[in-house]
PDB file of N, CA and C in Angstrom:
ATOM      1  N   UNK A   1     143.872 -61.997  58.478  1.00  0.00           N
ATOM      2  CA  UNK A   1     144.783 -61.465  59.467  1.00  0.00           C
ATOM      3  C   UNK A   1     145.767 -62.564  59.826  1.00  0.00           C
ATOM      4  N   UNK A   2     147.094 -62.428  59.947  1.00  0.00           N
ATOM      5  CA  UNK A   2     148.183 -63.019  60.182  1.00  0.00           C
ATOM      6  C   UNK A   2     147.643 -63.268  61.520  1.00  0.00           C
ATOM      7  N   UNK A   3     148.159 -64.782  61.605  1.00  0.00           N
ATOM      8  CA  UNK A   3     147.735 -65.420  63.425  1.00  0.00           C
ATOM      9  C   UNK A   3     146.111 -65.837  63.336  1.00  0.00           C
ATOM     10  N   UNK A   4     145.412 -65.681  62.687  1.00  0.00           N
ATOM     11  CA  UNK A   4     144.311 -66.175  62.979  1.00  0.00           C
ATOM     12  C   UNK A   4     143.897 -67.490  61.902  1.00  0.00           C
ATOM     13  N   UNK A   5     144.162 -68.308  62.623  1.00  0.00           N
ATOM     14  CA  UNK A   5     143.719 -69.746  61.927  1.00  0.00           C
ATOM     15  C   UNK A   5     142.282 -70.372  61.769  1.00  0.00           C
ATOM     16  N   UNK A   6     141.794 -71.345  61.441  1.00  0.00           N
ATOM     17  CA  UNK A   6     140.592 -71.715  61.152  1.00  0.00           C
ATOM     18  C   UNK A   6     139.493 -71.776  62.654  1.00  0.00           C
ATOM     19  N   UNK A   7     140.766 -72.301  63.599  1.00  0.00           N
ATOM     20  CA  UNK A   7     139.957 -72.684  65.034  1.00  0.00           C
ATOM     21  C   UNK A   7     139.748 -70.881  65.670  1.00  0.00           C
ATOM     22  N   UNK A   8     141.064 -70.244  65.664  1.00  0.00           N
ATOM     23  CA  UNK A   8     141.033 -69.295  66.025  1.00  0.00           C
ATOM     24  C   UNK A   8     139.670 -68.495  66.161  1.00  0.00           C
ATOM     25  N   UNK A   9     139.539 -68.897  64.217  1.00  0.00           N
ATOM     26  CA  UNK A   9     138.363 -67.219  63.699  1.00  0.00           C
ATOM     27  C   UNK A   9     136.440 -68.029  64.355  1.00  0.00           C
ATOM     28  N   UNK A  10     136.879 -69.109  64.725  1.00  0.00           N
ATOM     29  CA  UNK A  10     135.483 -70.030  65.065  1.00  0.00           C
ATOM     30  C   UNK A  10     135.436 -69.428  66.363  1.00  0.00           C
ATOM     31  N   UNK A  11     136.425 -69.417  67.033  1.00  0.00           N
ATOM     32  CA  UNK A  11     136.399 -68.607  68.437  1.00  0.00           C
ATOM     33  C   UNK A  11     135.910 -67.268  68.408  1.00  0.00           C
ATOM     34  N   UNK A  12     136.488 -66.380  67.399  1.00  0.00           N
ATOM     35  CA  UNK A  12     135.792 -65.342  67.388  1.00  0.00           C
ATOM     36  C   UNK A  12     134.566 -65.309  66.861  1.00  0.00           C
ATOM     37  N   UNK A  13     134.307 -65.983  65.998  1.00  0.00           N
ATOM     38  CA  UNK A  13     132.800 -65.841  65.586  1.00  0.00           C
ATOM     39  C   UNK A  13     132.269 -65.999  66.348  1.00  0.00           C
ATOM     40  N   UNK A  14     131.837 -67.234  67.560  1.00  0.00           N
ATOM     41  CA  UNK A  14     131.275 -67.311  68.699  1.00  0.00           C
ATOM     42  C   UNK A  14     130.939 -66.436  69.591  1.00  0.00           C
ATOM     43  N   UNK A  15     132.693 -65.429  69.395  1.00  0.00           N
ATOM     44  CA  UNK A  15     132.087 -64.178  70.476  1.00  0.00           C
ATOM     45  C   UNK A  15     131.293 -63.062  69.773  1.00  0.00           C
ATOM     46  N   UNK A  16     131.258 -63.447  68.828  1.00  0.00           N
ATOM     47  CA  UNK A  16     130.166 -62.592  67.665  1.00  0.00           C
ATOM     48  C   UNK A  16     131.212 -61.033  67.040  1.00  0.00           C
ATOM     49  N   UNK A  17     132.651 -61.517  66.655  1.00  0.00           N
ATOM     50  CA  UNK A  17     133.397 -60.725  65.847  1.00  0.00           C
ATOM     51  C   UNK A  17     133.243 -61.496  64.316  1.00  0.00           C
ATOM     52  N   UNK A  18     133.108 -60.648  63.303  1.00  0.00           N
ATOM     53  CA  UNK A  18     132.793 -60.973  62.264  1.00  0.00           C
ATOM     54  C   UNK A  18     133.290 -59.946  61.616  1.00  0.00           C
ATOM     55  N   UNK A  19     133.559 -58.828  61.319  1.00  0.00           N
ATOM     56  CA  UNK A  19     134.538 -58.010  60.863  1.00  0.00           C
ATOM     57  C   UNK A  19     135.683 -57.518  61.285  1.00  0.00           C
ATOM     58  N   UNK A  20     136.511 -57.227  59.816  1.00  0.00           N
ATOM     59  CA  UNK A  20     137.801 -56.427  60.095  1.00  0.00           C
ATOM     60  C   UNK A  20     137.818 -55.099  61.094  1.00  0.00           C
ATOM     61  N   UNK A  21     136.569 -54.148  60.856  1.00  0.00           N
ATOM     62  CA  UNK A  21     136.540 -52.856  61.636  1.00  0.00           C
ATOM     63  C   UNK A  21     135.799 -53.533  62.922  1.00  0.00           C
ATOM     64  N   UNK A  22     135.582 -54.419  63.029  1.00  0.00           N
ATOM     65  CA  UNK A  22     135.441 -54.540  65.184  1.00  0.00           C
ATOM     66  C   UNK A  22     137.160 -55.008  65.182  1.00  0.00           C
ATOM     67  N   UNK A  23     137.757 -55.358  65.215  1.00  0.00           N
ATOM     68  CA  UNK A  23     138.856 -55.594  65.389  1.00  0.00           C
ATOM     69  C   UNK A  23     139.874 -54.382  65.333  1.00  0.00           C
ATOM     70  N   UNK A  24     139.952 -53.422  64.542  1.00  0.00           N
ATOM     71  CA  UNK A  24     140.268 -52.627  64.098  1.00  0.00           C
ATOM     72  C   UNK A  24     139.940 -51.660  65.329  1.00  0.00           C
ATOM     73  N   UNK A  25     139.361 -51.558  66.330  1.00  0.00           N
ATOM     74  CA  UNK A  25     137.987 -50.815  67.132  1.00  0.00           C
ATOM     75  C   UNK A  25     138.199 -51.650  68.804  1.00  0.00           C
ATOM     76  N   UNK A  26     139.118 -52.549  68.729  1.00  0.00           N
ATOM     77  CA  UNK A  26     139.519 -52.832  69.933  1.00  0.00           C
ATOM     78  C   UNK A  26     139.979 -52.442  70.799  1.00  0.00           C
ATOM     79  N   UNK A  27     139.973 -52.000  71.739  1.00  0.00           N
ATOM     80  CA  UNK A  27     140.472 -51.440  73.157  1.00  0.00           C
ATOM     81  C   UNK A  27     141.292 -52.699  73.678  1.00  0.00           C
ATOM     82  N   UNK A  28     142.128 -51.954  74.686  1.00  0.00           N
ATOM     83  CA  UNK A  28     143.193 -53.116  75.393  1.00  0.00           C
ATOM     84  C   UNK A  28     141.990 -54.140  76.228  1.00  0.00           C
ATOM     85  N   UNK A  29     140.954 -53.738  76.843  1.00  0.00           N
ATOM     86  CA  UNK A  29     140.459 -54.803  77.574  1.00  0.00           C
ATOM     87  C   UNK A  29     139.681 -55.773  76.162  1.00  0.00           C
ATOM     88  N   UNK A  30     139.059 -55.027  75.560  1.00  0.00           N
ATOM     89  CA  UNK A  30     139.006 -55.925  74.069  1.00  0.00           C
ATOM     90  C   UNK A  30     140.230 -57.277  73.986  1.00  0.00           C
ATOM     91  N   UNK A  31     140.977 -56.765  73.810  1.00  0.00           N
ATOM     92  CA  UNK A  31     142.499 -57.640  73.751  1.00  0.00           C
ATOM     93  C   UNK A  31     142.684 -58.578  74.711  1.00  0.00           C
ATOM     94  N   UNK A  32     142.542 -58.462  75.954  1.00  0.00           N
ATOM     95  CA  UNK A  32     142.455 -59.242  76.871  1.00  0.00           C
ATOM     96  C   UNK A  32     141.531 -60.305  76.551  1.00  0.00           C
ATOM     97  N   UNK A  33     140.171 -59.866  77.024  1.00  0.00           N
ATOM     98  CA  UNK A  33     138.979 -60.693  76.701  1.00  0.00           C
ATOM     99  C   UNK A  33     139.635 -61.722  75.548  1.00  0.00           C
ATOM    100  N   UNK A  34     139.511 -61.484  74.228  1.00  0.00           N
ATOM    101  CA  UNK A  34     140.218 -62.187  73.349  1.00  0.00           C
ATOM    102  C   UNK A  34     141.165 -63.556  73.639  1.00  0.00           C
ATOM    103  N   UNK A  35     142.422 -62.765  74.126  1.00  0.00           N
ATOM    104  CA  UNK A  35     143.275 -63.543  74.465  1.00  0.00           C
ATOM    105  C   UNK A  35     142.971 -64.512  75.770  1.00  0.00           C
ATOM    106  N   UNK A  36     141.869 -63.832  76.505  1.00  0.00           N
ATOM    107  CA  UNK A  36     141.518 -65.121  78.015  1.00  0.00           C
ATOM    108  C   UNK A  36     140.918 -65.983  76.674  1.00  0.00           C
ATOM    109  N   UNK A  37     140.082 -66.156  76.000  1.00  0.00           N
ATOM    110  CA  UNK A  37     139.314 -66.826  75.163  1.00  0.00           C
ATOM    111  C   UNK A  37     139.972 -67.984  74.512  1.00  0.00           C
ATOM    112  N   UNK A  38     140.956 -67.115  73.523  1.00  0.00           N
ATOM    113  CA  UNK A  38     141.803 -68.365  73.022  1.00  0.00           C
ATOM    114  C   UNK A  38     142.847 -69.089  73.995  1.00  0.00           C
ATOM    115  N   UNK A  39     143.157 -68.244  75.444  1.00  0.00           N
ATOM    116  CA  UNK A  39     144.002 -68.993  76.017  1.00  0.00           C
ATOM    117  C   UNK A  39     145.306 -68.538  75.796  1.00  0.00           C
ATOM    118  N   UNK A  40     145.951 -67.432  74.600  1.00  0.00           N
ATOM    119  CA  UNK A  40     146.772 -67.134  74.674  1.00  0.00           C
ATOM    120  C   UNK A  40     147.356 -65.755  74.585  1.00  0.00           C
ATOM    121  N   UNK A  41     148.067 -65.878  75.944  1.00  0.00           N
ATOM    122  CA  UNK A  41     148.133 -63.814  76.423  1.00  0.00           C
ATOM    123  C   UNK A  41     148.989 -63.613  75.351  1.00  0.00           C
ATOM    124  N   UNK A  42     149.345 -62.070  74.683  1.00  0.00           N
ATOM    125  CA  UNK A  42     149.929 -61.440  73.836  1.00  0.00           C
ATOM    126  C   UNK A  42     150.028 -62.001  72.648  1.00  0.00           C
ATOM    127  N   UNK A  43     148.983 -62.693  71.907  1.00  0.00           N
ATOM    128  CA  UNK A  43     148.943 -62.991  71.165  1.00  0.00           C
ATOM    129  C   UNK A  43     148.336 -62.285  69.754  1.00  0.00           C
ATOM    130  N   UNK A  44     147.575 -61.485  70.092  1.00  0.00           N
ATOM    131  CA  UNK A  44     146.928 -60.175  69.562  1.00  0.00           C
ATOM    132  C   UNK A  44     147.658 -59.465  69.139  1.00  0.00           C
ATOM    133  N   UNK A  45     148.507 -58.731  70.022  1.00  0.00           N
ATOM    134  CA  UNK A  45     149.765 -57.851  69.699  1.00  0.00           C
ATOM    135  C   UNK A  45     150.956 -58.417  69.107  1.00  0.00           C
ATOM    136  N   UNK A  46     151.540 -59.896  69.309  1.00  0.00           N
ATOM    137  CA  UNK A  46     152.390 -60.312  68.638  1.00  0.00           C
ATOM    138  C   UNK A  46     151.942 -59.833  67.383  1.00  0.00           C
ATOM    139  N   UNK A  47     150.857 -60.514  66.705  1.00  0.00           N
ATOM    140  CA  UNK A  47     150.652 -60.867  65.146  1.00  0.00           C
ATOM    141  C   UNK A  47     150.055 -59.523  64.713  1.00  0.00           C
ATOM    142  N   UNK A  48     149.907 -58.196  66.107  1.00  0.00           N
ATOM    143  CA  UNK A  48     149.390 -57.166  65.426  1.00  0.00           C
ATOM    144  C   UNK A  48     148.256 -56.845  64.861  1.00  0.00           C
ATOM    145  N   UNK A  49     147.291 -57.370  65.187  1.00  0.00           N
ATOM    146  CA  UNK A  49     145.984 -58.283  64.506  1.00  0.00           C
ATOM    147  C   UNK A  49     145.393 -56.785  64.401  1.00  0.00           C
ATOM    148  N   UNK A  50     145.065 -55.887  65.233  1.00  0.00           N
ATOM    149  CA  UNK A  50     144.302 -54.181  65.357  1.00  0.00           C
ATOM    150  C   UNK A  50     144.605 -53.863  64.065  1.00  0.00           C
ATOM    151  N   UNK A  51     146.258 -53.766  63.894  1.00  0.00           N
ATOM    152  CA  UNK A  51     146.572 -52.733  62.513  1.00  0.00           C
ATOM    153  C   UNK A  51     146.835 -53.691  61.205  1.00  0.00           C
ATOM    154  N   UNK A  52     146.319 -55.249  61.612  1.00  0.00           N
ATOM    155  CA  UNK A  52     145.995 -55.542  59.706  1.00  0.00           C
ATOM    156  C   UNK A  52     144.427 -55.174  59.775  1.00  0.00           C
ATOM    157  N   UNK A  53     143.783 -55.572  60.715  1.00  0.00           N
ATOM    158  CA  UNK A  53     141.661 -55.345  60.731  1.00  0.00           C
ATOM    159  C   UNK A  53     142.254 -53.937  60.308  1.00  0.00           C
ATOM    160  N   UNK A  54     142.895 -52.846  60.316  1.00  0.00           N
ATOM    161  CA  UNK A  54     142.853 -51.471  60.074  1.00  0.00           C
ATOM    162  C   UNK A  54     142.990 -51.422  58.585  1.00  0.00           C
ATOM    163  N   UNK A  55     143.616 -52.244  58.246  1.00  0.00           N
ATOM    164  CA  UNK A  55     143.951 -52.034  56.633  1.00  0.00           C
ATOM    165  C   UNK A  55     143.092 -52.741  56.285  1.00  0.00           C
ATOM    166  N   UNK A  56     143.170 -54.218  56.328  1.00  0.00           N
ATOM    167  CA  UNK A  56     141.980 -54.847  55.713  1.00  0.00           C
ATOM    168  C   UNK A  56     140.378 -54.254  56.129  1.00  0.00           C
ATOM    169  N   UNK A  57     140.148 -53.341  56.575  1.00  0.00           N
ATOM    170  CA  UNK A  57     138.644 -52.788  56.518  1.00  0.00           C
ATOM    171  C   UNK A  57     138.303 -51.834  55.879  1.00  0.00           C
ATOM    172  N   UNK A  58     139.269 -51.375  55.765  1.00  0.00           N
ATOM    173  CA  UNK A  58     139.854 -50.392  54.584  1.00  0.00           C
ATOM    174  C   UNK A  58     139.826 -50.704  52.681  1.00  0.00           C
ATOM    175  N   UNK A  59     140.701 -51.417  52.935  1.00  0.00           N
ATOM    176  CA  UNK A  59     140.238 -52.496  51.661  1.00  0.00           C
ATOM    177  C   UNK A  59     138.869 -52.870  51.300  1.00  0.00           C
ATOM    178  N   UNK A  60     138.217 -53.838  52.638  1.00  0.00           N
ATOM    179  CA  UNK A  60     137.380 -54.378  52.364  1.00  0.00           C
ATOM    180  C   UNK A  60     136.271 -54.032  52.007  1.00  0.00           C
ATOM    181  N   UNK A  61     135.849 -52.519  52.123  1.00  0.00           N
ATOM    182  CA  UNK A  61     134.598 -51.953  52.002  1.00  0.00           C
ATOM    183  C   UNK A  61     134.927 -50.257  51.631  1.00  0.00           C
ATOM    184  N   UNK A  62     136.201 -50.033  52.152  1.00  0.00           N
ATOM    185  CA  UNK A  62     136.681 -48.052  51.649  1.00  0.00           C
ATOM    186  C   UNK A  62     136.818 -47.506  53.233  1.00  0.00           C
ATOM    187  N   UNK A  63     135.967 -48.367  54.085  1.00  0.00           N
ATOM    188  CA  UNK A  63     136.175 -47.277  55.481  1.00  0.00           C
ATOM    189  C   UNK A  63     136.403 -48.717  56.700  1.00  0.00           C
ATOM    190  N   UNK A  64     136.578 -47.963  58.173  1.00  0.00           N
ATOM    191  CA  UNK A  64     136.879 -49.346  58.929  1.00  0.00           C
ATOM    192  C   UNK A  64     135.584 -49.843  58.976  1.00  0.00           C
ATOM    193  N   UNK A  65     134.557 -49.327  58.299  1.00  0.00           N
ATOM    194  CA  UNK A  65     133.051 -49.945  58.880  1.00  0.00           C
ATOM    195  C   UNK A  65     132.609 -50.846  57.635  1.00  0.00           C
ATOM    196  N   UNK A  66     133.719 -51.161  56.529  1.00  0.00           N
ATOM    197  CA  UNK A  66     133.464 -52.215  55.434  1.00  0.00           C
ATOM    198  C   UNK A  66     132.140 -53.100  55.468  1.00  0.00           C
ATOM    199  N   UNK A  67     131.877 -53.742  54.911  1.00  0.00           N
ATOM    200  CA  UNK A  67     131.000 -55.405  54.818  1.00  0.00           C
ATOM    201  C   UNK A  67     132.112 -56.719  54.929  1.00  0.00           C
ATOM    202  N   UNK A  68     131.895 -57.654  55.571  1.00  0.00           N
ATOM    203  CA  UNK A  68     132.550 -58.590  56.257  1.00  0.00           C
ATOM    204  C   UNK A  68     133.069 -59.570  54.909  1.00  0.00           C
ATOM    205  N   UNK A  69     134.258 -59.796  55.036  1.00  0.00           N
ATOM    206  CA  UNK A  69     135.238 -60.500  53.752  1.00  0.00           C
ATOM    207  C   UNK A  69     135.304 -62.072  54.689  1.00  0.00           C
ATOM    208  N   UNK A  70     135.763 -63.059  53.248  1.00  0.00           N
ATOM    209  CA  UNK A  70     136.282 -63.859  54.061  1.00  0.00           C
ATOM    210  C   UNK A  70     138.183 -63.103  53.224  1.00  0.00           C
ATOM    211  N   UNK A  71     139.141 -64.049  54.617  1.00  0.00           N
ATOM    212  CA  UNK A  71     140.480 -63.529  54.692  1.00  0.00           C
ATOM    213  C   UNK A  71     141.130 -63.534  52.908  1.00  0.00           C
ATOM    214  N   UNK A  72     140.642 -64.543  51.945  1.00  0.00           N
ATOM    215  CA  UNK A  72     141.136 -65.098  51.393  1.00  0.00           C
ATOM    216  C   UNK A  72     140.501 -63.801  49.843  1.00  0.00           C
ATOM    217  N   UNK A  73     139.821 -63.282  50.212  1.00  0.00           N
ATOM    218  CA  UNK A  73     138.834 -62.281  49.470  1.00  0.00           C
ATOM    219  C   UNK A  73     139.671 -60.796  49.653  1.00  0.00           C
ATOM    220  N   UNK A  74     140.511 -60.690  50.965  1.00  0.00           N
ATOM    221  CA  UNK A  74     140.919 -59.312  51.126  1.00  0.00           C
ATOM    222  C   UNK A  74     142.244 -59.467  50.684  1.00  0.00           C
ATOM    223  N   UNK A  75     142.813 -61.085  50.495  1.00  0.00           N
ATOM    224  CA  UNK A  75     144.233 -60.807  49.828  1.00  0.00           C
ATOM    225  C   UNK A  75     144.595 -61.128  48.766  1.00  0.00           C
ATOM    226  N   UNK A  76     143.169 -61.105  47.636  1.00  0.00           N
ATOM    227  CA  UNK A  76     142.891 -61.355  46.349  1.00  0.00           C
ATOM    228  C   UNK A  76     143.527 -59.886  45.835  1.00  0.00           C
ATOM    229  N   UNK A  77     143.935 -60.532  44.383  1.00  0.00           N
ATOM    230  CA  UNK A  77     144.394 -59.354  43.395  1.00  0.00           C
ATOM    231  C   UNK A  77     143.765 -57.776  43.280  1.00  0.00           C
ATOM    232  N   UNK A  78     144.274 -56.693  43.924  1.00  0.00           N
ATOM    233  CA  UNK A  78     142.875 -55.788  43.389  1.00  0.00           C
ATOM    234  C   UNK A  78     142.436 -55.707  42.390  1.00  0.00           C
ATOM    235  N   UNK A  79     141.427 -55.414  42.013  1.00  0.00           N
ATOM    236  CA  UNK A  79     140.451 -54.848  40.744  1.00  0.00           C
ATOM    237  C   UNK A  79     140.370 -53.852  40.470  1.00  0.00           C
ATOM    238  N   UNK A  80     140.693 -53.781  39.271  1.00  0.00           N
ATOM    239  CA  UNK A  80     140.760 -52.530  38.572  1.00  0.00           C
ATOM    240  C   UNK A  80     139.205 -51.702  38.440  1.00  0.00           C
ATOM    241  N   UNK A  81     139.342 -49.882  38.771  1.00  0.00           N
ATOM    242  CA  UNK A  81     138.218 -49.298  38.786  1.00  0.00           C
ATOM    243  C   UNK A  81     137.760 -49.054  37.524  1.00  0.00           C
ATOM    244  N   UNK A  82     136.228 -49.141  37.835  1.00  0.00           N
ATOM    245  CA  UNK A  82     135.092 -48.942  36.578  1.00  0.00           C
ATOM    246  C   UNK A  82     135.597 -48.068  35.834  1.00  0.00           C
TER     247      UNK A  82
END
């Protein structure tokens, strides 16, 4: 996800986000929480972070309820089907 850097995603792991579809699954107080965390308000919505977790969970598994990628795995080449 665009905006989320190495320190960033350590922050979220802590709060125990680990997939694209919890993100994807956020509510505005979701968003908040978040942003008190890292310290920075509208930062969520700048980079839009809800509707890439929407695509990338999508990708990552077929539905928003995927298995957990690292970032670098969901913006790999697709693969061609069996």
């Amino acid at each position: 996800i665009i905006g989320i850097d190495p320190d960033t995603e350590r922050i979220l792991h802590d709060m125990g986000v680990s997939r694209y579809a919890e993100i994807a699954h956020w509510t505005s107080s979701d968003i908040e929480r978040v942003e008190r965390a890292l310290n920075r308000p509208g930062r969520v919505g700048l980079d839009n972070w809800v509707e890439q977790a929407r695509v990338l969970a999508r990708y990552a598994g077929g539905t928003e309820a995927g298995r957990p990628v690292q970032p670098a795995e969901a913006i790999a080449e697709p693969r061609e089907a069996a």
